[in-house]
C-alpha atoms as a PDB file:
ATOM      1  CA  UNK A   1     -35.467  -5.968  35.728  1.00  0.00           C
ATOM      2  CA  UNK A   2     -37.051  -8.705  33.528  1.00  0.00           C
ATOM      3  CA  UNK A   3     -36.339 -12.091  32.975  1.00  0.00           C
ATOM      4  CA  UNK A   4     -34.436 -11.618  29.580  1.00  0.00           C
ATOM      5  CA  UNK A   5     -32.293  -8.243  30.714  1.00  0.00           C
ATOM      6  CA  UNK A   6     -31.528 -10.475  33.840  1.00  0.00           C
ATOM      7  CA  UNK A   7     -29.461 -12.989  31.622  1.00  0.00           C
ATOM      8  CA  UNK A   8     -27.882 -10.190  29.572  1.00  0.00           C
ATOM      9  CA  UNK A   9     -26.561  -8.946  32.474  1.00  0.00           C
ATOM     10  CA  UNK A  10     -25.416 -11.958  33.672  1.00  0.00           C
ATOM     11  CA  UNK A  11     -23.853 -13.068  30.303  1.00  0.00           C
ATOM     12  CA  UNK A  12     -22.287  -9.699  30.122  1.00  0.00           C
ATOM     13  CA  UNK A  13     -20.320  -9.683  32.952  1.00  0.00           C
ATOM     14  CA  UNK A  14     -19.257 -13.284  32.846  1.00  0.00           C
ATOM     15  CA  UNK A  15     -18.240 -12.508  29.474  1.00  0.00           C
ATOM     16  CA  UNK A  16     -16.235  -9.924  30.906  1.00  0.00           C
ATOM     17  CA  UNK A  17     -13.674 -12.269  32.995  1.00  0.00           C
ATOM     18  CA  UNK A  18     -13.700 -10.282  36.080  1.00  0.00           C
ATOM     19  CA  UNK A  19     -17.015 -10.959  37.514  1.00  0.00           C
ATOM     20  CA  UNK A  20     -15.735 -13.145  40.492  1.00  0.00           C
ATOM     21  CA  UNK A  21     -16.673 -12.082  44.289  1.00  0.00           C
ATOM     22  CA  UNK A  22     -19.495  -9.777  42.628  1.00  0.00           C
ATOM     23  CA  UNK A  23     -21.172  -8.975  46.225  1.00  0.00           C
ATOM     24  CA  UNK A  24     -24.031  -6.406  45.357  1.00  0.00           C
ATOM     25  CA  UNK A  25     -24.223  -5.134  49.196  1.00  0.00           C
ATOM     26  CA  UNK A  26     -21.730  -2.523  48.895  1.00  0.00           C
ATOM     27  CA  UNK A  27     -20.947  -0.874  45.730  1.00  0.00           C
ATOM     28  CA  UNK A  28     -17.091  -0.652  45.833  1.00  0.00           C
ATOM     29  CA  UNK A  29     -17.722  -5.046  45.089  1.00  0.00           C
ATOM     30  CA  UNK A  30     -19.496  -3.851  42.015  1.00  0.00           C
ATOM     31  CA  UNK A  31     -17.120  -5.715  39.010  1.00  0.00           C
ATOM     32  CA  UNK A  32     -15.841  -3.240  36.084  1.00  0.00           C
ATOM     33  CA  UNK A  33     -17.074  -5.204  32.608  1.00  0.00           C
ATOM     34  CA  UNK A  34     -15.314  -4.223  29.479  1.00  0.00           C
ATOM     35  CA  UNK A  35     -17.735  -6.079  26.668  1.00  0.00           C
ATOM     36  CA  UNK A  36     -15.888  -6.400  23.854  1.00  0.00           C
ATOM     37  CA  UNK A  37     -17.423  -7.313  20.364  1.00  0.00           C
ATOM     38  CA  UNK A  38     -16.536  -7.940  17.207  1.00  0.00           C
ATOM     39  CA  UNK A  39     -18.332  -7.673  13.711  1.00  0.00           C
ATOM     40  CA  UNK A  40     -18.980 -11.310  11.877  1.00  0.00           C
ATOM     41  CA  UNK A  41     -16.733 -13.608  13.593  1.00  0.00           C
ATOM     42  CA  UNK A  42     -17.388 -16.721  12.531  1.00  0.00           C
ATOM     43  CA  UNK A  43     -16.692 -19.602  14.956  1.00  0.00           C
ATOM     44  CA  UNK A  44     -14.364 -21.350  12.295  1.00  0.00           C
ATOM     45  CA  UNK A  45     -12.034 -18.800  12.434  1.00  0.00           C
ATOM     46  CA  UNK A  46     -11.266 -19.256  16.071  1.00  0.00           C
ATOM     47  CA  UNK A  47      -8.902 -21.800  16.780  1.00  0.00           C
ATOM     48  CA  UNK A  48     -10.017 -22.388  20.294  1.00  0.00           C
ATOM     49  CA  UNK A  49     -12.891 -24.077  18.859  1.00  0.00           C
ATOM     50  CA  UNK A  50     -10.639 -26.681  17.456  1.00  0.00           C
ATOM     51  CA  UNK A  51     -11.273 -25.888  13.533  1.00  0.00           C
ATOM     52  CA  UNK A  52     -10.322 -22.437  13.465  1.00  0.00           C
ATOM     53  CA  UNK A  53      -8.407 -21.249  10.722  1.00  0.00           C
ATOM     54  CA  UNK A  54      -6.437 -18.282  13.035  1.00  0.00           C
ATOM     55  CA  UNK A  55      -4.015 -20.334  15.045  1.00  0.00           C
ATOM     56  CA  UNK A  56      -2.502 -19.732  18.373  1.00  0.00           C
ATOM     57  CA  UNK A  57       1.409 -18.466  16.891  1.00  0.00           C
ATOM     58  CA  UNK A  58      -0.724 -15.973  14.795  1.00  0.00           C
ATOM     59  CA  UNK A  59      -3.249 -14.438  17.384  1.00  0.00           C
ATOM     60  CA  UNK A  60      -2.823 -15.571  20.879  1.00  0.00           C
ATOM     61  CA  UNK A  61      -4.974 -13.995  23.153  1.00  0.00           C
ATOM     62  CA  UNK A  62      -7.522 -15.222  21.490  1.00  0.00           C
ATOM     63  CA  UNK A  63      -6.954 -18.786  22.746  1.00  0.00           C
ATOM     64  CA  UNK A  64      -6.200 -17.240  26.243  1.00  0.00           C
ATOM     65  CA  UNK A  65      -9.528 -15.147  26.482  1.00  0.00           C
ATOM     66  CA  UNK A  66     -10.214 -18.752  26.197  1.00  0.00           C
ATOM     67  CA  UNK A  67      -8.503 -20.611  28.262  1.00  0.00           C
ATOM     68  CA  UNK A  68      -8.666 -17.924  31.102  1.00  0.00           C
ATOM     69  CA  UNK A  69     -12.070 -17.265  30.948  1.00  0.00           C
ATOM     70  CA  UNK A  70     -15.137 -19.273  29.905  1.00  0.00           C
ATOM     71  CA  UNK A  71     -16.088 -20.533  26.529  1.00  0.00           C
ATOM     72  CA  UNK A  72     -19.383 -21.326  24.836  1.00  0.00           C
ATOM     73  CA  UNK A  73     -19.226 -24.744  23.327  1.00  0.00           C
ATOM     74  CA  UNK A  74     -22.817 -24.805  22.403  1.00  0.00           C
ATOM     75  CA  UNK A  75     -24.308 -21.287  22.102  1.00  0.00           C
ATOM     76  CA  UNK A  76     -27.221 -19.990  20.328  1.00  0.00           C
ATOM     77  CA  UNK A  77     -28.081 -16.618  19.096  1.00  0.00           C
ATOM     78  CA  UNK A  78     -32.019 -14.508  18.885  1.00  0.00           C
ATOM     79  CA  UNK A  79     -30.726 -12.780  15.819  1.00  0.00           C
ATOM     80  CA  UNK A  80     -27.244 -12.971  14.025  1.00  0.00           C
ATOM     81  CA  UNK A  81     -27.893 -10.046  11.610  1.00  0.00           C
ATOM     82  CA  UNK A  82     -25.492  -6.697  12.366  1.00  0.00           C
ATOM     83  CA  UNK A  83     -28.020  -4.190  13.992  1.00  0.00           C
ATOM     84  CA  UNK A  84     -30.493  -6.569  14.912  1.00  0.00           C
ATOM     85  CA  UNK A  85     -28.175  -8.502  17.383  1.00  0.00           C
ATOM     86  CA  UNK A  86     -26.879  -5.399  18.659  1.00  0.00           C
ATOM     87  CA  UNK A  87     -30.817  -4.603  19.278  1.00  0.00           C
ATOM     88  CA  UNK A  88     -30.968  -7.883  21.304  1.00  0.00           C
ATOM     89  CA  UNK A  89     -27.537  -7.318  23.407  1.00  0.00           C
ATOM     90  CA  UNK A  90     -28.956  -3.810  24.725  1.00  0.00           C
ATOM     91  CA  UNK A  91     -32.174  -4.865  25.205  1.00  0.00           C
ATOM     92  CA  UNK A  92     -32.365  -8.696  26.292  1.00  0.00           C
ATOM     93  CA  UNK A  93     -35.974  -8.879  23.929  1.00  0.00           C
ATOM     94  CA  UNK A  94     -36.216 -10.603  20.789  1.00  0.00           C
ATOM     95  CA  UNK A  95     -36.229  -8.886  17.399  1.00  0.00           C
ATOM     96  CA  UNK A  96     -39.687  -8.746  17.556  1.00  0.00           C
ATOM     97  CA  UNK A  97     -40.100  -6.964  20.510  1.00  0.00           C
ATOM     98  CA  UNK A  98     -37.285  -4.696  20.458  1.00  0.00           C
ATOM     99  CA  UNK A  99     -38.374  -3.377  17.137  1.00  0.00           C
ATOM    100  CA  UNK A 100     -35.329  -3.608  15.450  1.00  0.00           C
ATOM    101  CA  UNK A 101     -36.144  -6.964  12.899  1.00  0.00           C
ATOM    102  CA  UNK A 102     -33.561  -5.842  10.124  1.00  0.00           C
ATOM    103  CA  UNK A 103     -31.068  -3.304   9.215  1.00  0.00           C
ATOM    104  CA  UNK A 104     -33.522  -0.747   7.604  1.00  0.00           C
ATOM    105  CA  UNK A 105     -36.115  -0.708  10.589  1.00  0.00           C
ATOM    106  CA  UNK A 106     -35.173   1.688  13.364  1.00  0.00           C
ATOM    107  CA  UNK A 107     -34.068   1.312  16.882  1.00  0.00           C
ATOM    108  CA  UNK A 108     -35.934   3.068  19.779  1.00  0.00           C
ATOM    109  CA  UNK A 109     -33.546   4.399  21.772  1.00  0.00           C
ATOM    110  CA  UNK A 110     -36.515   5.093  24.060  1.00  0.00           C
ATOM    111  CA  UNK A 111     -37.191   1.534  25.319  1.00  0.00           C
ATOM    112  CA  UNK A 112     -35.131  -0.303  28.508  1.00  0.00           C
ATOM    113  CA  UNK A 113     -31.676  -1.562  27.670  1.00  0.00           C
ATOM    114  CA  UNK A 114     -29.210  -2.992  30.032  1.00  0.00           C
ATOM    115  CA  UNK A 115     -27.064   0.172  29.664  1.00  0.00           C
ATOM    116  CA  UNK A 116     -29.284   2.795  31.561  1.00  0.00           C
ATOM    117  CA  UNK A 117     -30.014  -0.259  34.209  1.00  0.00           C
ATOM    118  CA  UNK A 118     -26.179  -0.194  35.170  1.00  0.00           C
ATOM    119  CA  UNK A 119     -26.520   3.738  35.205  1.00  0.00           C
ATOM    120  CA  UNK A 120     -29.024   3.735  37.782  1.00  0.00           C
ATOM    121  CA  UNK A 121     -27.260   1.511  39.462  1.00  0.00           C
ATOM    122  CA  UNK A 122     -24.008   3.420  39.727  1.00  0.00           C
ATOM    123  CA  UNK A 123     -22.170   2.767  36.851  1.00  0.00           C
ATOM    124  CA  UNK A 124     -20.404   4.856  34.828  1.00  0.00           C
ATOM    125  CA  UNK A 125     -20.847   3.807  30.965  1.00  0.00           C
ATOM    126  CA  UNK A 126     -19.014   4.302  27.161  1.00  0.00           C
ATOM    127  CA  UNK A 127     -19.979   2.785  23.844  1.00  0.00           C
ATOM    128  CA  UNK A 128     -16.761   3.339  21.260  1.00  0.00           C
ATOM    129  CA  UNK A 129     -16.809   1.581  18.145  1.00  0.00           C
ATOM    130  CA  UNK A 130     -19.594   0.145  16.024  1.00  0.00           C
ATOM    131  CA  UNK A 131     -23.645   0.158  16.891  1.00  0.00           C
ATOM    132  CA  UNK A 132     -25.422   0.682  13.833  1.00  0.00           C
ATOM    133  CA  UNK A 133     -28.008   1.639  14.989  1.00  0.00           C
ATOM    134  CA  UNK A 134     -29.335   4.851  14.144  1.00  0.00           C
ATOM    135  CA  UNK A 135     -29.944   8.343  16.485  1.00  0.00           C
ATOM    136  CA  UNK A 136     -28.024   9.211  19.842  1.00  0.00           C
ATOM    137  CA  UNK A 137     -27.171   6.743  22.404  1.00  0.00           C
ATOM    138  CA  UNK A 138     -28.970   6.372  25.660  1.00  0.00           C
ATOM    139  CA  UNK A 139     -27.790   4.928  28.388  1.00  0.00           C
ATOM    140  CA  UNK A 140     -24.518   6.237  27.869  1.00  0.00           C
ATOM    141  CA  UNK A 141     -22.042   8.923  29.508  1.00  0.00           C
ATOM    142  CA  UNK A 142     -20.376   8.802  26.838  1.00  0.00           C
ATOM    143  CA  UNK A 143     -19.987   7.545  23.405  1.00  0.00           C
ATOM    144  CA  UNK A 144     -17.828   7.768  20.288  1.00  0.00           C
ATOM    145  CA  UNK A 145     -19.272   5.412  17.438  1.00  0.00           C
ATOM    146  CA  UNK A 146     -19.040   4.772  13.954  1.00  0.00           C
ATOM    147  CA  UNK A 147     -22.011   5.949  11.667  1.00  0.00           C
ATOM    148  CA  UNK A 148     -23.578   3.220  10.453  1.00  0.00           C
ATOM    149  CA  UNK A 149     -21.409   0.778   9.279  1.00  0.00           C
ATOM    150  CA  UNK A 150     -18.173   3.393   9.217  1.00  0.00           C
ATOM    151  CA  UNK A 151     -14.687   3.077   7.685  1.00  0.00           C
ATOM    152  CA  UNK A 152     -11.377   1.100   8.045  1.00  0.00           C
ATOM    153  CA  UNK A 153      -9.443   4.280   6.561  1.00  0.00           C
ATOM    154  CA  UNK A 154      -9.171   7.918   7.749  1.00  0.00           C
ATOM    155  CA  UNK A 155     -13.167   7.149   9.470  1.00  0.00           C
ATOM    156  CA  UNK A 156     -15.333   9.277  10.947  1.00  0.00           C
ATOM    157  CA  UNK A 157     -16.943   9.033  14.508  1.00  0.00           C
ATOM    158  CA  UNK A 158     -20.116  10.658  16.185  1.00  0.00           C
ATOM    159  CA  UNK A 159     -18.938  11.806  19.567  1.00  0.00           C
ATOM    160  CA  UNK A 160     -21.648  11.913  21.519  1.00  0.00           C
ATOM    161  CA  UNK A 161     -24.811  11.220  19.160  1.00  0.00           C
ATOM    162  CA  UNK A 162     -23.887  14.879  18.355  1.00  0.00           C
ATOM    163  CA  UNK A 163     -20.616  16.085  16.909  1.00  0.00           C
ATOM    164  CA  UNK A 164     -19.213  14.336  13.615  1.00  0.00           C
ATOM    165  CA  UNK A 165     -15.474  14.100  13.654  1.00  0.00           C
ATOM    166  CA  UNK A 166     -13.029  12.310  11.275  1.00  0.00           C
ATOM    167  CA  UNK A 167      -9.520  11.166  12.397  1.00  0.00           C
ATOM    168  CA  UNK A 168      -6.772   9.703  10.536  1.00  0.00           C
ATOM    169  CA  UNK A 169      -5.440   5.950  10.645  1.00  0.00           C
ATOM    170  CA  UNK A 170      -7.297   2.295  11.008  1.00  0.00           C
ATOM    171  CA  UNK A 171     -10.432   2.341  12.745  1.00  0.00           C
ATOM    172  CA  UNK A 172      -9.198  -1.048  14.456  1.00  0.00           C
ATOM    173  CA  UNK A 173      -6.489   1.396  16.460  1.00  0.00           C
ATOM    174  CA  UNK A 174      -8.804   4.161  16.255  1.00  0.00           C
ATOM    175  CA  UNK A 175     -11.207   2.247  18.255  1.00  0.00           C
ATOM    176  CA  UNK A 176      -8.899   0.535  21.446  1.00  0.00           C
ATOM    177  CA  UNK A 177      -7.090   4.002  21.663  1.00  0.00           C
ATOM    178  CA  UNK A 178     -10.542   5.707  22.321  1.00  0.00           C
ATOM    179  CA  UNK A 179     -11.347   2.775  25.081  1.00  0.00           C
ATOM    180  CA  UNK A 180      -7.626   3.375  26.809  1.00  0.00           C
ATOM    181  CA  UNK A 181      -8.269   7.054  26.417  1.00  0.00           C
ATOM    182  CA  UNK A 182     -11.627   6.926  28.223  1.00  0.00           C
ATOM    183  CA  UNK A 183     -10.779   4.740  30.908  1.00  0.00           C
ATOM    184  CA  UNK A 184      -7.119   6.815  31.235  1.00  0.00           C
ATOM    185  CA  UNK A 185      -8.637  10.461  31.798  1.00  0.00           C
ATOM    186  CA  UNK A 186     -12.097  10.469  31.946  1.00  0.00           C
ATOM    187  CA  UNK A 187     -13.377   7.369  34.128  1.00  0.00           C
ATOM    188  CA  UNK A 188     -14.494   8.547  37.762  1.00  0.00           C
ATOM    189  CA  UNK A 189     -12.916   5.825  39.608  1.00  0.00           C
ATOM    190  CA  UNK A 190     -15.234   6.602  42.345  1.00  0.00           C
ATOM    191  CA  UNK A 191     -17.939   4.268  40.052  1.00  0.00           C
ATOM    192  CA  UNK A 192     -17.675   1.176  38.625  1.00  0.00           C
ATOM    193  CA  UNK A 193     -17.190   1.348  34.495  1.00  0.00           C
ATOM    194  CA  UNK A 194     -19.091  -0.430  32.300  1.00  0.00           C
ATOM    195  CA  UNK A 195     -17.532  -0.061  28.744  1.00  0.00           C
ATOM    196  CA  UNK A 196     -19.126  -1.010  25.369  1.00  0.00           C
ATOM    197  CA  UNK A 197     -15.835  -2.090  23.222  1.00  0.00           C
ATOM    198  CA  UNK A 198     -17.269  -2.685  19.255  1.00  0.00           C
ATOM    199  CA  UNK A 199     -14.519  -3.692  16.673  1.00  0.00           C
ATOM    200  CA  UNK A 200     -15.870  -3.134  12.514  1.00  0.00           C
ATOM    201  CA  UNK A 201     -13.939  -6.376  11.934  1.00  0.00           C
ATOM    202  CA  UNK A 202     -13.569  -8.203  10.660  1.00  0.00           C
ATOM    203  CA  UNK A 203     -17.103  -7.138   9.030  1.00  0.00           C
ATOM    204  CA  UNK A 204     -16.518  -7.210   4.819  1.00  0.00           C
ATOM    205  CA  UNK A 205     -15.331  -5.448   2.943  1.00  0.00           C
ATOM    206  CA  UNK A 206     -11.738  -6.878   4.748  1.00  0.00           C
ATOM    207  CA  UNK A 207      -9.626  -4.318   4.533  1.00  0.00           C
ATOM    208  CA  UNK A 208      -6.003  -4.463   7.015  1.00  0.00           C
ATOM    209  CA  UNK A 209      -4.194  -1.944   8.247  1.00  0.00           C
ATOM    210  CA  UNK A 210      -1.740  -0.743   5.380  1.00  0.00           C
ATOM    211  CA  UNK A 211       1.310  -2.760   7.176  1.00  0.00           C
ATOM    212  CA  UNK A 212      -0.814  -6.049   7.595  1.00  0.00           C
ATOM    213  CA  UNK A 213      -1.565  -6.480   3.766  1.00  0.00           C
ATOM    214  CA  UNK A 214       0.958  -8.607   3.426  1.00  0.00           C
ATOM    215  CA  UNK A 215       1.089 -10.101   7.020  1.00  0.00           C
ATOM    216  CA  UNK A 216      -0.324 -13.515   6.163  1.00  0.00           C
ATOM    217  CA  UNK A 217       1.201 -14.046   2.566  1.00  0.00           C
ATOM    218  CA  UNK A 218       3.414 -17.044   3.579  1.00  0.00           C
ATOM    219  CA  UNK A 219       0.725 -18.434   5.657  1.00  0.00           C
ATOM    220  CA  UNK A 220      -1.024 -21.668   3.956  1.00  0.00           C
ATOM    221  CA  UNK A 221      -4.768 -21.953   4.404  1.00  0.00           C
ATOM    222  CA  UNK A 222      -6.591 -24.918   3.778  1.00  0.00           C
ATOM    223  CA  UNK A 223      -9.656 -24.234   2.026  1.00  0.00           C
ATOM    224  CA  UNK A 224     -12.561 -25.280   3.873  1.00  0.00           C
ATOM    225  CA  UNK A 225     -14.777 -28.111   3.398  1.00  0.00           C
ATOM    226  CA  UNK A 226     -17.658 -25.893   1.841  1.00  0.00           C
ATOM    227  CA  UNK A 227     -15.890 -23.857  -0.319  1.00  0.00           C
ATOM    228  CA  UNK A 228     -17.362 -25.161  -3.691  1.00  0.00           C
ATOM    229  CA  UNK A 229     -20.352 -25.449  -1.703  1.00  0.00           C
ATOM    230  CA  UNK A 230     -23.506 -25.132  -4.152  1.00  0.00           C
ATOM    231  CA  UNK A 231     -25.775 -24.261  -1.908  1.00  0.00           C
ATOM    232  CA  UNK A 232     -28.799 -26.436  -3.177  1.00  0.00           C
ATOM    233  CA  UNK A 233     -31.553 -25.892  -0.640  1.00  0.00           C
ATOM    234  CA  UNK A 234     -30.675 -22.600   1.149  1.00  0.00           C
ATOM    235  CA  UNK A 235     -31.952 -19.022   1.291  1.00  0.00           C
ATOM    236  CA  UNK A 236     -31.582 -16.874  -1.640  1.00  0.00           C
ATOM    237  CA  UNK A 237     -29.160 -14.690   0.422  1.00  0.00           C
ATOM    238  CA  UNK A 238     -26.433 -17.623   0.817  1.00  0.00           C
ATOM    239  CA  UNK A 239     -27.080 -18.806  -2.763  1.00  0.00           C
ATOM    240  CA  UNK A 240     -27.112 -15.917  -4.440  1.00  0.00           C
ATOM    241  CA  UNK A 241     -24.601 -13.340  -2.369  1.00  0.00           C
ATOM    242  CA  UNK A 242     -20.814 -12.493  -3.518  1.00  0.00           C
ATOM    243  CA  UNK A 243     -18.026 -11.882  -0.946  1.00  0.00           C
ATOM    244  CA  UNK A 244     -18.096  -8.584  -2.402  1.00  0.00           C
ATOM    245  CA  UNK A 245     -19.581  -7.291  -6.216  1.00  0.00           C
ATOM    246  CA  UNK A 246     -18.938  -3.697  -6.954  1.00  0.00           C
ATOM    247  CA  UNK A 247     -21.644  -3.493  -9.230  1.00  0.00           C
ATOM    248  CA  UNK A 248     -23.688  -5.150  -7.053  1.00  0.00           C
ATOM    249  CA  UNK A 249     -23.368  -3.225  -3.857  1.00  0.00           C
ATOM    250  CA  UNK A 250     -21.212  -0.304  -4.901  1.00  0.00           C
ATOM    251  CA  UNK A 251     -22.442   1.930  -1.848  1.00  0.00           C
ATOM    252  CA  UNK A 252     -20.377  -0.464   0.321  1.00  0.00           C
ATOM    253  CA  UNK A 253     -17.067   0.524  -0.641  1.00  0.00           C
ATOM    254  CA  UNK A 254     -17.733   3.771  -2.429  1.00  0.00           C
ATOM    255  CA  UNK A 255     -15.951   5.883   0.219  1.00  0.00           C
ATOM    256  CA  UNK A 256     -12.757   3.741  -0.528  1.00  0.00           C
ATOM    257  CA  UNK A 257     -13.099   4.217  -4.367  1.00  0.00           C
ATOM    258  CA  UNK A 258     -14.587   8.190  -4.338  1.00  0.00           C
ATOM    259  CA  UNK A 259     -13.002   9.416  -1.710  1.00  0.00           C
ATOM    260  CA  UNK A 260      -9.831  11.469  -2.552  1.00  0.00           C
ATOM    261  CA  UNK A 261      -8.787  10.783   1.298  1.00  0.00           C
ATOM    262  CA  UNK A 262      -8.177   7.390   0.560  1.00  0.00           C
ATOM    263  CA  UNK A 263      -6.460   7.513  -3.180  1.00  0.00           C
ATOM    264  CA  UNK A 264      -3.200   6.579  -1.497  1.00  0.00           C
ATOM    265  CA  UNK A 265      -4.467   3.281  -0.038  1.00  0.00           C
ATOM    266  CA  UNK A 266      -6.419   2.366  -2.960  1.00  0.00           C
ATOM    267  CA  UNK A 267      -2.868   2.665  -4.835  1.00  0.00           C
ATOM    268  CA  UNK A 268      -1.203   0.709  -2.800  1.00  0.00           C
ATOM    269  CA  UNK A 269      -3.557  -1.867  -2.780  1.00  0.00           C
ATOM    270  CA  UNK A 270      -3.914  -2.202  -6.576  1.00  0.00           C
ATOM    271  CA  UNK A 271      -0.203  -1.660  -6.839  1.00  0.00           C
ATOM    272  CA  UNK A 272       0.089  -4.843  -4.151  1.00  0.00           C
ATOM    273  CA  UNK A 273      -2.970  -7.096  -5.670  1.00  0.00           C
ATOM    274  CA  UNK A 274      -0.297  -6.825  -9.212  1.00  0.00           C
ATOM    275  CA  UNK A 275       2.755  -7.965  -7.148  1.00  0.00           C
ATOM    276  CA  UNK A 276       0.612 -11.186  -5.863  1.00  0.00           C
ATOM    277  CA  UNK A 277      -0.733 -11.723  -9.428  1.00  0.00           C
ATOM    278  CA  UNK A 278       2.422 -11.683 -11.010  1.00  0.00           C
ATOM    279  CA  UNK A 279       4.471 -13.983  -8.196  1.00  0.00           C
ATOM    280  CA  UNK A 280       1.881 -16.469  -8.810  1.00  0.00           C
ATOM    281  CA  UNK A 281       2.045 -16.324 -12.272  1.00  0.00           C
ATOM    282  CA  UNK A 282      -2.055 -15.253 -12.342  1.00  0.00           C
ATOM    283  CA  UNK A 283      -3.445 -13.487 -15.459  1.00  0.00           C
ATOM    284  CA  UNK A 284      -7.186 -12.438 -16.851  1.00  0.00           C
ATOM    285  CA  UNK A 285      -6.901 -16.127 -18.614  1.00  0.00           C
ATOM    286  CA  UNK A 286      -6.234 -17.916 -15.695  1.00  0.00           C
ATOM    287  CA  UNK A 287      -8.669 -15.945 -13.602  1.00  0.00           C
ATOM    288  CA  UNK A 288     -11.539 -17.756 -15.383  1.00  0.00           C
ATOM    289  CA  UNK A 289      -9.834 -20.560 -15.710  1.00  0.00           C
ATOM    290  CA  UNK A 290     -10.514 -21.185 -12.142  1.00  0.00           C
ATOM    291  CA  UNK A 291     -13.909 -19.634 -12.454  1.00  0.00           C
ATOM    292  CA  UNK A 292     -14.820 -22.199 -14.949  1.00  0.00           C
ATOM    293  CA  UNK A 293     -13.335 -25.244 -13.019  1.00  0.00           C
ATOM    294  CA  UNK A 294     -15.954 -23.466  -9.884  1.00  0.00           C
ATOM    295  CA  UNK A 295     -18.525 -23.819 -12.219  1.00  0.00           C
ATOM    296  CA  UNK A 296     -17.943 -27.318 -13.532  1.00  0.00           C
ATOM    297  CA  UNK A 297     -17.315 -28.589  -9.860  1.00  0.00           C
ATOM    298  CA  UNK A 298     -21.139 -26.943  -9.525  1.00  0.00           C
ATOM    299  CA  UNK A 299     -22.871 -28.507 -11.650  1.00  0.00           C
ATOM    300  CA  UNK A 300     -21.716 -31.926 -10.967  1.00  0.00           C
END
């Protein structure tokens, strides 16, 4: 095993909280790891960094993964992009070695990744959730993952880099129901398990569970210190990219607007976005009103 795959390892199953007593002299001391990851979640969100916008009352365990386990204060990352970082978890290489440098490029399956070390080693391994990364898993017993960057609504999953099947509901309990499933009937417990767990969130475009729209409505945010940031200076990708333009990027939420599967949630999500405008008292008029007060606050 080489230097790099040694720390992913390592950082693996610390990050997995049950690591402690690991003895590797007899394999019933070999620690389960459930990795868990999610999809663009920015530190500021996370309130036990001290800034982040989701407090404790609101989501809880995230302060006591925590506070019971270990946090990175001052943490770096190879490459932050969606497939590419995924590239560098299974692999423990940089971008440039692994291949995998941007989304387009492909991923060879082929080449070591951390994965089909813990195989050989005894393990018994699922990915369920998100990879993006194009063919069929290796290093897997077992897999159920979203193609490419999937679906919130109704998605569909690729059971076993093979068999395309759709299912009905949020992928975000689509996705822990598959993990509960797997380890509930189909993990020898004769092995130790070593389970990928990939979340799509909170990865744009933000879309809640039907019953969550309006969980945060009489929640106050304050807005952030950069929000009328101008971005003098930076890449063209932070000055120049929208939360989310239609015209722009209409691929990444054409399955919401084309597909006849998801009519009913687009209604009720226009129907809802009409309430909010008219509680607020918001119209077309004010809409750039506040668009034109952006601008102003730009240019000076």
């Amino acid at each position: 095993m080489n230097y790099y795959l040694s720390k992913t390892v390592a950082l693996l199953t610390l990050g997995a909280g049950i690591a402690s007593g690991c003895n590797d002299k007899t394999e019933e001391q070999q620690p389960n790891i459930l990795f868990i990851m999610t999809d663009d979640h920015t530190q500021q969100a996370l309130h036990a960094y001290g800034k982040g916008m989701l407090d404790s009352v609101l989501f809880p365990n995230m302060d006591r993964l925590a506070r019971e386990g270990a946090i990175f204060m001052q943490s770096f990352v190879t490459n932050s992009i969606c497939a590419p970082s995924r590239a560098v978890m299974l692999t423990g290489k940089y971008s440039h070695m692994n291949g995998k440098v941007d989304n387009s490029n492909p991923f060879d399956w082929n080449q070591q990744t951390y994965p089909k070390l813990l195989q050989q080693a005894g393990y018994q391994t699922a990915l369920i959730g998100k990879i993006h990364l194009a063919g069929a898993p290796q290093g897997y017993d077992y897999s159920m993952t979203l193609p490419g960057q999937g679906s919130y609504y109704n998605p569909e999953f690729i059971k076993n880099g093979e068999e395309r099947l759709q299912f009905e509901g949020h992928c975000e309990w689509i996705i822990p129901g598959f993990v509960i499933d797997w380890l509930d009937n189909d993990w020898d417990r004769s092995k130790p398990f070593a389970v990928n767990y990939h979340t799509k969130a909170p990865h744009r475009c933000w879309m809640p569970d039907i019953e969550y729209l309006d969980y945060l409505e009489d929640h106050v945010f304050d807005f952030p210190e950069n929000f009328f940031d101008d971005y003098h200076g930076r890449g063209t990708a932070a000055r120049e990219w929208e939360m989310y333009d239609l015209h722009e990027d209409p691929n990444e939420m054409r399955s919401v607007y084309d597909d006849p599967a998801y009519a009913e949630v687009q209604a009720m999500m226009h129907k809802r976005l009409e309430e909010i405008r008219e509680d607020y008292g918001d119209s077309d008029e004010l809409t750039q009103d506040i668009l034109d007060i952006h601008l102003e606050r730009q240019r000076n």
